[in-house]
N, C-alpha and C. Protein backbone atom coordinates (compact mmCIF):
# COMPACT_ATOMS: atom_id res chain seq x y z
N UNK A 1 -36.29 8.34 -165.12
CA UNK A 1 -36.26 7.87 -163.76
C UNK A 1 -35.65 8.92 -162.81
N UNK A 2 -34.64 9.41 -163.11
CA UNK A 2 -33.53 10.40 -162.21
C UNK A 2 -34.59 11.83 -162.71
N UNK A 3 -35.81 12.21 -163.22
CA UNK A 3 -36.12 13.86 -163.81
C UNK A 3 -36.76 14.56 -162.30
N UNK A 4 -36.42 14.32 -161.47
CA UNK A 4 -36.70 14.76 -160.19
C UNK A 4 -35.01 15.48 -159.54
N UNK A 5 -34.13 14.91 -160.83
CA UNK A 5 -32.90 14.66 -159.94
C UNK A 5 -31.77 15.68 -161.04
N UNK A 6 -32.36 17.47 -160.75
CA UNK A 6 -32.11 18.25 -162.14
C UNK A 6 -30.64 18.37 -161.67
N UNK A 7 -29.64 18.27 -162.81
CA UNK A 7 -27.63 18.96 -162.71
C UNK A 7 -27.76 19.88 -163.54
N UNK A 8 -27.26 20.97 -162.97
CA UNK A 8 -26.76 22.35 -163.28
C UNK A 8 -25.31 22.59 -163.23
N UNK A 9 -24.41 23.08 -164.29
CA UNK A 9 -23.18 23.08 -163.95
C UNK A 9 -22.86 24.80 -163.90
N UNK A 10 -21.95 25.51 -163.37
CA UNK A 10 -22.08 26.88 -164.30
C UNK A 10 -20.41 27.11 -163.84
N UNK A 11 -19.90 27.86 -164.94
CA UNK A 11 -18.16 27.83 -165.40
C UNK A 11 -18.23 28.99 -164.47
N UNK A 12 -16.89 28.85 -163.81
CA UNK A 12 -16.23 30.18 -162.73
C UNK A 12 -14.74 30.12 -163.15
N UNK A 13 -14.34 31.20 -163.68
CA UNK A 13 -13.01 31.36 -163.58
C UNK A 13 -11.56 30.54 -162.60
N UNK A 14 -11.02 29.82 -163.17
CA UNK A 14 -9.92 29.50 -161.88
C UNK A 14 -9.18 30.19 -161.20
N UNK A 15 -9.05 31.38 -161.91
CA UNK A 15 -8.39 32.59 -160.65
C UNK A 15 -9.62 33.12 -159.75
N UNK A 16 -10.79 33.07 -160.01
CA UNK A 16 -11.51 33.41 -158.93
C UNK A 16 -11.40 32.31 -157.90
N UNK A 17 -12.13 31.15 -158.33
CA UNK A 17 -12.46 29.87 -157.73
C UNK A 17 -10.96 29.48 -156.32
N UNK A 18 -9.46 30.01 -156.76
CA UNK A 18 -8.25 29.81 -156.55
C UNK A 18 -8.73 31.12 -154.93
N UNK A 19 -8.86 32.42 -155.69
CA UNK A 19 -8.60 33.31 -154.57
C UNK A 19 -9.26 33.03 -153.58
N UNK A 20 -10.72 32.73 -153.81
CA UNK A 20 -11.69 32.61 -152.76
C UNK A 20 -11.20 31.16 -151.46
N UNK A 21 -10.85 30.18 -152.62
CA UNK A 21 -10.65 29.09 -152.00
C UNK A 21 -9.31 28.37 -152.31
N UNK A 22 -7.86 28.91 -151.47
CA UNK A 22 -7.04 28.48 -152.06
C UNK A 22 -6.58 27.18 -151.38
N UNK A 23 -7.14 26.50 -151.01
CA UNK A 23 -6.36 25.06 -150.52
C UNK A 23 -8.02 24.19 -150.78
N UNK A 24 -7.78 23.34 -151.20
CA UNK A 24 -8.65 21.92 -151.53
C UNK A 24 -9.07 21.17 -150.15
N UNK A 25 -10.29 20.60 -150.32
CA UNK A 25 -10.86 19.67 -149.45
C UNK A 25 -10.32 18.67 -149.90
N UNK A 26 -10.06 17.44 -149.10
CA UNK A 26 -9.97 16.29 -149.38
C UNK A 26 -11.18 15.40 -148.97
N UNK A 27 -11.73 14.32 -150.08
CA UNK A 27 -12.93 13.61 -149.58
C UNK A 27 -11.86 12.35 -148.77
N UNK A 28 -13.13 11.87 -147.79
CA UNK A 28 -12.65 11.18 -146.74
C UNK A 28 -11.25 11.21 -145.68
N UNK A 29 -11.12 12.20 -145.25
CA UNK A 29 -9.92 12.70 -145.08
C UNK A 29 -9.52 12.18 -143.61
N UNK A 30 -10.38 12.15 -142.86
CA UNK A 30 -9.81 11.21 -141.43
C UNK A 30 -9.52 9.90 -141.55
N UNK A 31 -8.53 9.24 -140.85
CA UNK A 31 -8.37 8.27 -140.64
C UNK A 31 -8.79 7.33 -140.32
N UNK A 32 -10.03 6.37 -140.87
CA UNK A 32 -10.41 5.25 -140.32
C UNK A 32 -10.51 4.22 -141.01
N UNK A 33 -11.41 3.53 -140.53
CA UNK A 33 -11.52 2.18 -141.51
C UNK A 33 -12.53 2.61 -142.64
N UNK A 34 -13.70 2.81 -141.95
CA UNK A 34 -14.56 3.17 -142.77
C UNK A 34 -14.18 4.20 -143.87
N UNK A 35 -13.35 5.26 -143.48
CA UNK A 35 -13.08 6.18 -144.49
C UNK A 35 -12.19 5.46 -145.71
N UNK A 36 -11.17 4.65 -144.88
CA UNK A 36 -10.29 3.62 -145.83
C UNK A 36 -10.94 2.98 -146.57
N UNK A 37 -12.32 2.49 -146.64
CA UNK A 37 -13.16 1.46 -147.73
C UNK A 37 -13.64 2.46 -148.74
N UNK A 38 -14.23 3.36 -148.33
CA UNK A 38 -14.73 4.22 -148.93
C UNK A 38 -13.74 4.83 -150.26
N UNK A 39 -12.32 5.05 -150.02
CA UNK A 39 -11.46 5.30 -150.44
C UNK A 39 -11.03 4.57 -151.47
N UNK A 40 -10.95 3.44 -151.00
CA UNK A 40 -10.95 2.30 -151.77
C UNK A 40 -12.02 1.68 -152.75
N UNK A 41 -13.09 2.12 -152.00
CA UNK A 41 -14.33 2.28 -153.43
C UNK A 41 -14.78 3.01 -154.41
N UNK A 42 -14.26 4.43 -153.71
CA UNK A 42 -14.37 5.21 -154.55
C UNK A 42 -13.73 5.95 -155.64
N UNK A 43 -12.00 5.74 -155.19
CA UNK A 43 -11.17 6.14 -155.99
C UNK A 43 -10.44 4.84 -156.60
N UNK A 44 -10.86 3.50 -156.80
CA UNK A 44 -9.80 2.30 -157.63
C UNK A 44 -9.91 3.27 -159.01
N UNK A 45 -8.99 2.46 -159.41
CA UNK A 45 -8.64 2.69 -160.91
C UNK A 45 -10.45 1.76 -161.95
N UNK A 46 -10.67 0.94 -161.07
CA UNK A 46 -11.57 0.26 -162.02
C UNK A 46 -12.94 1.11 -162.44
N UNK A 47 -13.64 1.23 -163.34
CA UNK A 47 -14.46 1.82 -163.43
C UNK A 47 -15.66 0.91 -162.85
N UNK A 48 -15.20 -0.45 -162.60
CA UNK A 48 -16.40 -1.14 -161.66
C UNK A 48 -17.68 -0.61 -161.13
N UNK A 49 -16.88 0.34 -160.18
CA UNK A 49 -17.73 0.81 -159.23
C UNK A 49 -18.59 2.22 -159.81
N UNK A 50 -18.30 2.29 -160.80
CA UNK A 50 -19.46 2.98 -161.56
C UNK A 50 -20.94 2.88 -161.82
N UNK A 51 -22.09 3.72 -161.90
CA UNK A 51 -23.13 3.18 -161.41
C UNK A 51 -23.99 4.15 -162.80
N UNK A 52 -25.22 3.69 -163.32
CA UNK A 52 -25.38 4.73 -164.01
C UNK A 52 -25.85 5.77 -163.78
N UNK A 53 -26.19 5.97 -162.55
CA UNK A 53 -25.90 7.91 -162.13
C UNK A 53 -24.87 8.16 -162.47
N UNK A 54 -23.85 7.70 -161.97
CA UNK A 54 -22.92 8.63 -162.56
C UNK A 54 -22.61 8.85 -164.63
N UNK A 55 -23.23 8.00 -164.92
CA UNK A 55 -23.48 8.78 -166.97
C UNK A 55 -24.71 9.51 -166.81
N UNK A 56 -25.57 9.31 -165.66
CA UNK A 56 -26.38 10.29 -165.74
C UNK A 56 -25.95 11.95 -165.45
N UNK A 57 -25.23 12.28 -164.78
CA UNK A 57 -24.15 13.21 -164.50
C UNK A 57 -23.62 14.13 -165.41
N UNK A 58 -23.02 13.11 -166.40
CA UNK A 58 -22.06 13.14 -167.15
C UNK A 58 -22.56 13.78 -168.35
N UNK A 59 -23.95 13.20 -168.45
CA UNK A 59 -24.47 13.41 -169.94
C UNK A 59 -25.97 14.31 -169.83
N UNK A 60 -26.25 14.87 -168.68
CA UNK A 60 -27.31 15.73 -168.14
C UNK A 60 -27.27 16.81 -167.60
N UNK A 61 -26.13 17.32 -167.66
CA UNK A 61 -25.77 18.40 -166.88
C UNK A 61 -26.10 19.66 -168.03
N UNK A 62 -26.88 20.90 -167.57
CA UNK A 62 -27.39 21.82 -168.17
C UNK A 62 -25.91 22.87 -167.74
N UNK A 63 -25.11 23.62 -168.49
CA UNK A 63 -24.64 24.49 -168.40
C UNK A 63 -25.16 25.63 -168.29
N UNK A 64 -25.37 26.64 -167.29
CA UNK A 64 -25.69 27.70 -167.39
C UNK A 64 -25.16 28.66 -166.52
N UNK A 65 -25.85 29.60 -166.43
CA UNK A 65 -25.34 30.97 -164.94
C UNK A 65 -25.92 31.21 -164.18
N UNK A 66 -25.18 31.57 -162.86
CA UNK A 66 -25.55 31.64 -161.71
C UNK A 66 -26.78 32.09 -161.42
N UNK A 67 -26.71 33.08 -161.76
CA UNK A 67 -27.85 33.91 -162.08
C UNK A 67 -29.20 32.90 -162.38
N UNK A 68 -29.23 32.38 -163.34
CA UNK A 68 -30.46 31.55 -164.15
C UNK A 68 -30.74 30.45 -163.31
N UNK A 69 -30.02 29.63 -162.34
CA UNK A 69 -29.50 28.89 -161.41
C UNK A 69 -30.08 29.10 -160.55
N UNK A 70 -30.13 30.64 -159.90
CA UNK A 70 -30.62 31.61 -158.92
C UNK A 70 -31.61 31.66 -159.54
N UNK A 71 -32.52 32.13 -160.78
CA UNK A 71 -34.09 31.84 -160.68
C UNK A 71 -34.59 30.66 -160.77
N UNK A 72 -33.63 29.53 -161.08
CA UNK A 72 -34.35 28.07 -161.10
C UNK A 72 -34.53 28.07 -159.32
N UNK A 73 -34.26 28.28 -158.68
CA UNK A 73 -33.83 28.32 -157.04
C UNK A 73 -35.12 28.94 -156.79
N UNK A 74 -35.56 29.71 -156.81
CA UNK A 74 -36.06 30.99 -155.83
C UNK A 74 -37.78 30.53 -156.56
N UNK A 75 -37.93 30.10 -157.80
CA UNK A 75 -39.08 29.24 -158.19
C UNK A 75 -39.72 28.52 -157.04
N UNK A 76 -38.99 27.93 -156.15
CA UNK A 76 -39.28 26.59 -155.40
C UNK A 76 -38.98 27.04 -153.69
N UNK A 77 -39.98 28.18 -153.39
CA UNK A 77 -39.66 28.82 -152.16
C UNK A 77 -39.98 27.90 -150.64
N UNK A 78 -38.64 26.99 -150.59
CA UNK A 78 -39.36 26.05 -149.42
C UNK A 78 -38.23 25.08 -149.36
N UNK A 79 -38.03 25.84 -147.53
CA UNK A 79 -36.49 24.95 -146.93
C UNK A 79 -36.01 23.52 -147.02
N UNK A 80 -37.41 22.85 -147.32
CA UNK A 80 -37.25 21.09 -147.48
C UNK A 80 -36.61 21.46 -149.22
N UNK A 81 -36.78 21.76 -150.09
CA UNK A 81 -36.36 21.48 -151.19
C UNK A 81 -34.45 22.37 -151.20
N UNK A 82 -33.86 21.45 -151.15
CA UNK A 82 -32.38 21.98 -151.51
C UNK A 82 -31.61 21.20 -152.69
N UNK A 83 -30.16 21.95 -153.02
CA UNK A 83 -29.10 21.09 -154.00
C UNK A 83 -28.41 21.28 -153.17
N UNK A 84 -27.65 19.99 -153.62
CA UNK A 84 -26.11 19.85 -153.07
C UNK A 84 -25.48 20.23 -154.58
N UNK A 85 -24.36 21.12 -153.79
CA UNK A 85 -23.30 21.34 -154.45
C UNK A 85 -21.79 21.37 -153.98
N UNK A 86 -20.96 21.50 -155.31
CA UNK A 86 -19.53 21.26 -155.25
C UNK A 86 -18.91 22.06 -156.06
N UNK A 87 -17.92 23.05 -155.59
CA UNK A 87 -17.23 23.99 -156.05
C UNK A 87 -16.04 22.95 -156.39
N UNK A 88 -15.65 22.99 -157.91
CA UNK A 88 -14.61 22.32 -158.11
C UNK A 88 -13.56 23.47 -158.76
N UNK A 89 -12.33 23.38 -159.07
CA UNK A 89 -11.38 24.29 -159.94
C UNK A 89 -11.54 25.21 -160.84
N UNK A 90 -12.94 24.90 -161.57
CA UNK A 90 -12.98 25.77 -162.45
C UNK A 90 -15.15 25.85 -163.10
N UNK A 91 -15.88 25.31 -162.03
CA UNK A 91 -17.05 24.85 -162.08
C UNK A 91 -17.59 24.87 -160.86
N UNK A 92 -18.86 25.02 -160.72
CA UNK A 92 -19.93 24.61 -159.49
C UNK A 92 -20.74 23.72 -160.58
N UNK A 93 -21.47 22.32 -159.83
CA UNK A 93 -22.59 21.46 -159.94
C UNK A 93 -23.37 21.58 -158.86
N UNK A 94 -24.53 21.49 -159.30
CA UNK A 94 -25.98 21.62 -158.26
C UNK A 94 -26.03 20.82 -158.97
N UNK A 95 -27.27 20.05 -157.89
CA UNK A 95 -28.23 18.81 -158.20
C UNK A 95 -29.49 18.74 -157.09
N UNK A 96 -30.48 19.09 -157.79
CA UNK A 96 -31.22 18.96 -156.63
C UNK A 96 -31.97 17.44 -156.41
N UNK A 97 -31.77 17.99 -154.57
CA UNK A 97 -31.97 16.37 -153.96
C UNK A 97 -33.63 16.10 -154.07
N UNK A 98 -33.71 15.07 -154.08
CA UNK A 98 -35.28 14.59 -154.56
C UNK A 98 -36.10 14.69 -153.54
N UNK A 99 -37.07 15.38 -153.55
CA UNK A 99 -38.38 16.05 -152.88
C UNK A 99 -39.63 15.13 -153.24
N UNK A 100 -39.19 14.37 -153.68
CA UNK A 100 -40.88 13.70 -153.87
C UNK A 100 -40.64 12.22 -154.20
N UNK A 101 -39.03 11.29 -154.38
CA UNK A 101 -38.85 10.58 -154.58
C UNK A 101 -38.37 10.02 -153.73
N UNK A 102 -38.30 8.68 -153.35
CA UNK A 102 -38.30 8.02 -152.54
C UNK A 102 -36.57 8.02 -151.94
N UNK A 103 -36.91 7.54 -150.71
CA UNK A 103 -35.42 8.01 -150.19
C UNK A 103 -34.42 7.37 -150.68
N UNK A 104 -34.33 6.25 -151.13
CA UNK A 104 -33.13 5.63 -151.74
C UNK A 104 -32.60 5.98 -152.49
N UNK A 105 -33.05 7.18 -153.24
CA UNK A 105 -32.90 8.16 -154.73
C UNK A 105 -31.35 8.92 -153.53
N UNK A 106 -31.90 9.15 -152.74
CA UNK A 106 -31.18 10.47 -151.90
C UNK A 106 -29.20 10.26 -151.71
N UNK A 107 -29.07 9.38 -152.01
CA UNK A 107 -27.72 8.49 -152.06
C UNK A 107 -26.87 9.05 -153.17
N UNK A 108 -27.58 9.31 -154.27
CA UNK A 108 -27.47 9.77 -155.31
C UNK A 108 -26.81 11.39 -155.93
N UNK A 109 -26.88 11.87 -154.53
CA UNK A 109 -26.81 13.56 -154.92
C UNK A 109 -25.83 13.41 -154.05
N UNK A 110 -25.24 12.53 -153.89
CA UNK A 110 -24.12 12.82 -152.78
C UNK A 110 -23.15 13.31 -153.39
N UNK A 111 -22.06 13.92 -152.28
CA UNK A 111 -20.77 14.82 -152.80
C UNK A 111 -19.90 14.11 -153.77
N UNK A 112 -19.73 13.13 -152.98
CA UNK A 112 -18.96 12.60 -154.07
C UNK A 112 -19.26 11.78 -155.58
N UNK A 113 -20.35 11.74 -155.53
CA UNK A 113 -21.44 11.47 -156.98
C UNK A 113 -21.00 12.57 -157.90
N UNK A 114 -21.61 13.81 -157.57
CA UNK A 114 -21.74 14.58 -158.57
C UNK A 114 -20.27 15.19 -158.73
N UNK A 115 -19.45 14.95 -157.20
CA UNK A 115 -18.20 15.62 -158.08
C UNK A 115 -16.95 14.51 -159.02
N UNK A 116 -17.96 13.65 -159.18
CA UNK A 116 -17.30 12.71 -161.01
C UNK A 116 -16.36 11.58 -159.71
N UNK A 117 -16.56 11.51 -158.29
CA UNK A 117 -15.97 10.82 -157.69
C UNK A 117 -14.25 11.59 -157.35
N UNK A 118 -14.43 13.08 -157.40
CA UNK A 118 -13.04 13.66 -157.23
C UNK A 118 -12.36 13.41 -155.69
N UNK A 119 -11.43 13.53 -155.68
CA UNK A 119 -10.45 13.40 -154.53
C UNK A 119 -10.53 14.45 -153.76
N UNK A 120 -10.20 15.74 -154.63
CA UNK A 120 -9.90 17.34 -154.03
C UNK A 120 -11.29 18.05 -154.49
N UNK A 121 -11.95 18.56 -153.99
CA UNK A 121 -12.43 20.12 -154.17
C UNK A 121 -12.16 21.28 -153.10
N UNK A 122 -12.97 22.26 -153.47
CA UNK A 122 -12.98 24.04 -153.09
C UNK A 122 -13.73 23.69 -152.05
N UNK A 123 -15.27 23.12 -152.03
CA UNK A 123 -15.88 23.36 -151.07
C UNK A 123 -17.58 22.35 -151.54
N UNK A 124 -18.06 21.98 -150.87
CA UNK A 124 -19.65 21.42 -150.65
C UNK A 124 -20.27 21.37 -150.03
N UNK A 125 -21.89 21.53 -150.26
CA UNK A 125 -22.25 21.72 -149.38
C UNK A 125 -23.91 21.60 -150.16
N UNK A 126 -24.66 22.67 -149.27
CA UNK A 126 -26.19 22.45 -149.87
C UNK A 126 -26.57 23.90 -150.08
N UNK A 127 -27.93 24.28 -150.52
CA UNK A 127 -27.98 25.30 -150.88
C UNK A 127 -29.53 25.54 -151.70
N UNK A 128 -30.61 26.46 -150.66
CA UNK A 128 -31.84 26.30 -150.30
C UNK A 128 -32.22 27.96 -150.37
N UNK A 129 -33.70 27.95 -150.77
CA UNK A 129 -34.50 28.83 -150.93
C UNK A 129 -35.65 28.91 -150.01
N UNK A 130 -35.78 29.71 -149.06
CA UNK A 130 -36.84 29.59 -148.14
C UNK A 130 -37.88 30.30 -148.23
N UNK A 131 -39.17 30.17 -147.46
CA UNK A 131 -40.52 30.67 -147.91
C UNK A 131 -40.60 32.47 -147.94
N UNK A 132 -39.37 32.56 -147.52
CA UNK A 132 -39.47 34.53 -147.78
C UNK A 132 -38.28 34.89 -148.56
N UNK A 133 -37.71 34.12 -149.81
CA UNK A 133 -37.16 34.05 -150.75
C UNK A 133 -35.09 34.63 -150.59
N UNK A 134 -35.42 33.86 -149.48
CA UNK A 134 -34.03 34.11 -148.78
C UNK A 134 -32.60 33.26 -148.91
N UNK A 135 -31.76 33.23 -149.79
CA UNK A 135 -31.01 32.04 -150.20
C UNK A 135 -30.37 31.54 -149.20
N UNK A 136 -30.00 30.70 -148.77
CA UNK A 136 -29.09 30.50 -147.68
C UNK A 136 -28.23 28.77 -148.23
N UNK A 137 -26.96 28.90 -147.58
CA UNK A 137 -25.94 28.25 -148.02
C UNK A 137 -25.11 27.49 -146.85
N UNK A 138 -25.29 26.25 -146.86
CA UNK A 138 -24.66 25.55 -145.81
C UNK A 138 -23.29 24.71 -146.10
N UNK A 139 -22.63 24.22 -145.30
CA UNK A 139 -21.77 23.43 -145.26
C UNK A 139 -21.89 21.89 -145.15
N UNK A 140 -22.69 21.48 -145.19
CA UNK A 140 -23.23 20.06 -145.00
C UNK A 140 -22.61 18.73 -146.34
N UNK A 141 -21.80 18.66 -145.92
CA UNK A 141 -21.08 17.19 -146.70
C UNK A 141 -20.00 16.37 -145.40
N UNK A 142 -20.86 15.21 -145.55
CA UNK A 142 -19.53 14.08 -144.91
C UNK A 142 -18.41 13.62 -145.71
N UNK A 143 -18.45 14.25 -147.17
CA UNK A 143 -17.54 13.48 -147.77
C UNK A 143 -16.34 14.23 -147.38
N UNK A 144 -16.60 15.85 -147.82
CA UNK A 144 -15.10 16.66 -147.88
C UNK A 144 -15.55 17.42 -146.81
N UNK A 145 -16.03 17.79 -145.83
CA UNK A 145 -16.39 18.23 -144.30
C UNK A 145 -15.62 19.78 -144.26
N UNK A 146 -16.32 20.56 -144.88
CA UNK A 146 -15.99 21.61 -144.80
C UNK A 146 -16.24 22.50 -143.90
N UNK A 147 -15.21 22.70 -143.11
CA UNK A 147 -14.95 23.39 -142.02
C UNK A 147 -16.37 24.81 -141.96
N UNK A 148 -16.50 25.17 -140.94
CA UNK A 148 -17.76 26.52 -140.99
C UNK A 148 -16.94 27.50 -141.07
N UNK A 149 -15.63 28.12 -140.83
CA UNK A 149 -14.67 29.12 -141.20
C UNK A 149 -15.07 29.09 -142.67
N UNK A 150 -15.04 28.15 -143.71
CA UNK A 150 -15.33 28.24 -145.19
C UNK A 150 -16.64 28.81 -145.54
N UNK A 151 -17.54 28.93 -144.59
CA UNK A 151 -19.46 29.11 -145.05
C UNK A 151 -18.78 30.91 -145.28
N UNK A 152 -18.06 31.72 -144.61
CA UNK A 152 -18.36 32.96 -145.06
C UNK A 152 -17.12 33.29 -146.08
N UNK A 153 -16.61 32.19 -146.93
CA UNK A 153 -16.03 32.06 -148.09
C UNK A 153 -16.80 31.80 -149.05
N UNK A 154 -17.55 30.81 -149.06
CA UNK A 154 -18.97 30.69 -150.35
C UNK A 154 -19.32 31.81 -149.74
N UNK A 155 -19.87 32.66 -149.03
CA UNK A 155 -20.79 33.70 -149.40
C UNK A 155 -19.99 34.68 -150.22
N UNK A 156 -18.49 34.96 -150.02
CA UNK A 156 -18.07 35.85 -150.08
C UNK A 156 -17.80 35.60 -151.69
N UNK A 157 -18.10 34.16 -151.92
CA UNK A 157 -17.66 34.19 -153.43
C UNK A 157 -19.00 33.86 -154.42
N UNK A 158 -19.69 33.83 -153.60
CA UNK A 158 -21.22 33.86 -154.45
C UNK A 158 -21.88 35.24 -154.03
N UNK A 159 -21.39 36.22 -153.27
CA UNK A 159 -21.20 37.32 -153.42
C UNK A 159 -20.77 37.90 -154.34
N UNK A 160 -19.64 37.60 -154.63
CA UNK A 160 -18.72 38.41 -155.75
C UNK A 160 -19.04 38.42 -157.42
N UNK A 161 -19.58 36.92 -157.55
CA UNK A 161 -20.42 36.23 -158.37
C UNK A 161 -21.94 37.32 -158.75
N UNK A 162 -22.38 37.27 -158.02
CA UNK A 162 -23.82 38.26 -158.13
C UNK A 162 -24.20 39.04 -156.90
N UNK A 163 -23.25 40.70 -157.23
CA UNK A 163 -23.64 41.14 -155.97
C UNK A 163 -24.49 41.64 -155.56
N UNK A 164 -25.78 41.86 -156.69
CA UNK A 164 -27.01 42.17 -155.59
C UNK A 164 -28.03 41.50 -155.40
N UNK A 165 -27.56 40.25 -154.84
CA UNK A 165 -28.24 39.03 -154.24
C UNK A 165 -27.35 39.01 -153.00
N UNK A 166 -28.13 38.38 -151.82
CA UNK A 166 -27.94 38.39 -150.69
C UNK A 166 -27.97 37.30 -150.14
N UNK A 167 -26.75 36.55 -149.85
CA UNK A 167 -26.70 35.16 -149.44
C UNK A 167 -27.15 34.96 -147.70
N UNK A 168 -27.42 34.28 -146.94
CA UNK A 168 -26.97 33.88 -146.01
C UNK A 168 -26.34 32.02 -145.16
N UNK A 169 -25.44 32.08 -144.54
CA UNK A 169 -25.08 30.87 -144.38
C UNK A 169 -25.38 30.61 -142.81
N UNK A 170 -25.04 29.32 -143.12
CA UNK A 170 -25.45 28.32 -141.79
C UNK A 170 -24.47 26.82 -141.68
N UNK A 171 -24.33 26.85 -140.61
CA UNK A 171 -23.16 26.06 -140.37
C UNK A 171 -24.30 24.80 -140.74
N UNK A 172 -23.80 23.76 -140.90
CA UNK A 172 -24.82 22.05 -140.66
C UNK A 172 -24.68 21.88 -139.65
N UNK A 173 -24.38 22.12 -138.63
CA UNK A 173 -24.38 21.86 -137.37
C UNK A 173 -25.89 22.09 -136.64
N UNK A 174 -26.34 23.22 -137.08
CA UNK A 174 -27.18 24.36 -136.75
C UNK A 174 -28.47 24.18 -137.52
N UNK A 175 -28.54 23.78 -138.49
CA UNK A 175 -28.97 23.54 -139.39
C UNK A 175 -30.45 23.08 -139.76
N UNK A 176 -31.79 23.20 -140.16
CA UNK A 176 -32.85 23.50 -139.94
C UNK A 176 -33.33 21.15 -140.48
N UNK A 177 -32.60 21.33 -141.04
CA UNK A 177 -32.76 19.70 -142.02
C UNK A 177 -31.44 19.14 -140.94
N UNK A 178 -31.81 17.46 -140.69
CA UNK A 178 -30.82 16.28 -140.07
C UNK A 178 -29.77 16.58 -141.47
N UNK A 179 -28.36 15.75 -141.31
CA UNK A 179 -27.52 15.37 -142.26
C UNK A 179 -27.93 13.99 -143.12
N UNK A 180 -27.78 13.70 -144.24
CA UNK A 180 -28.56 13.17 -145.05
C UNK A 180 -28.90 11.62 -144.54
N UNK A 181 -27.67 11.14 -144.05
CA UNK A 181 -27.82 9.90 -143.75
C UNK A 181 -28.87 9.95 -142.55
N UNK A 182 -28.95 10.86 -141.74
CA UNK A 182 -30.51 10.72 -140.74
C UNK A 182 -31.62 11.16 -141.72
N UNK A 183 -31.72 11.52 -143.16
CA UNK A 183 -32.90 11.98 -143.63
C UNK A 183 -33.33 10.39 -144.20
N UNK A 184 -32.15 9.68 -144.63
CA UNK A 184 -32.67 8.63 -145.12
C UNK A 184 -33.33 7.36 -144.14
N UNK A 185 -32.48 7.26 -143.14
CA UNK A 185 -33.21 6.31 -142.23
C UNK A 185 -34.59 6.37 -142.23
């Protein structure tokens, strides 16, 4: 059901992952109500609110390298097809968002899905191959809202990662695709 819906994990050092990005996002981090439910749904102690995407996650995730990651990417030359990803402590997860499946699937690749429902990460966002095989790397998550000062930190660390590949970033602000919740409406 989810084979539209591929996880890629690939291991990064924690002293890299640390230098590039030394202070953590927090998911839901403003003050509101809404962020308060969310909070409350997403981080109880109960495993209740567990869904089976998330064992899909858990138990589907292909380990590999950036690199291999980077030719699964560049296969699929076309700005509508992206992953969301999440730089966590010692890991990046991609997941790419579903291109041919119906939008309710799209809920699914969210930040805080694939990052196991974490509190803190490095950074998230999305991350797309366009028709003149150009990578480019955005900031686009409502969960942990990563500032655009951070977009030339992922480059600089998916730079460092593989340096003769050539990233470019883009704030979500700017951004060629709505933020997800207008893709789904």
């Amino acid at each position: 059901m989810y084979d539209e819906c591929l996880i890629y994990k690939i291991f990064v050092p924690n002293e890299i992952v640390q230098y590039y990005f030394p202070n953590y996002l927090i998911a839901y981090k403003e003050n509101n109500l809404l962020n308060y439910q969310r909070r409350i749904y997403f981080f109880s102690s109960s495993n209740s609110t567990r869904i089976p995407f998330d064992d899909y996650i858990d138990q589907n995730s292909n380990w590999i390298s950036l690199k291999s990651f980077l030719q699964i990417l560049l296969r699929e030359p076309n700005s509508q097809i992206r992953y969301s990803f999440v730089l966590l402590d010692n890991y990046l997860i991609f997941i790419r968002v579903p291109y041919l499946l119906p939008k309710s699937f799209h809920p699914l690749c969210k930040h805080i899905t694939i990052s196991s429902r974490s509190q803190y990460v490095r950074f998230a966002g999305e991350i797309w191959c366009d028709e003149f095989k150009q990578i480019y790397v955005n900031n686009n998550s409502g969960t942990y809202r990563p500032s655009d000062v951070l977009i030339q930190s992922i480059i600089e660390f998916f730079s460092y990662l593989l340096p003769k590949k050539q990233f470019y970033g883009i704030s979500y602000r700017i951004n060629a695709l709505p933020p997800m919740r207008e893709r789904i409406l």
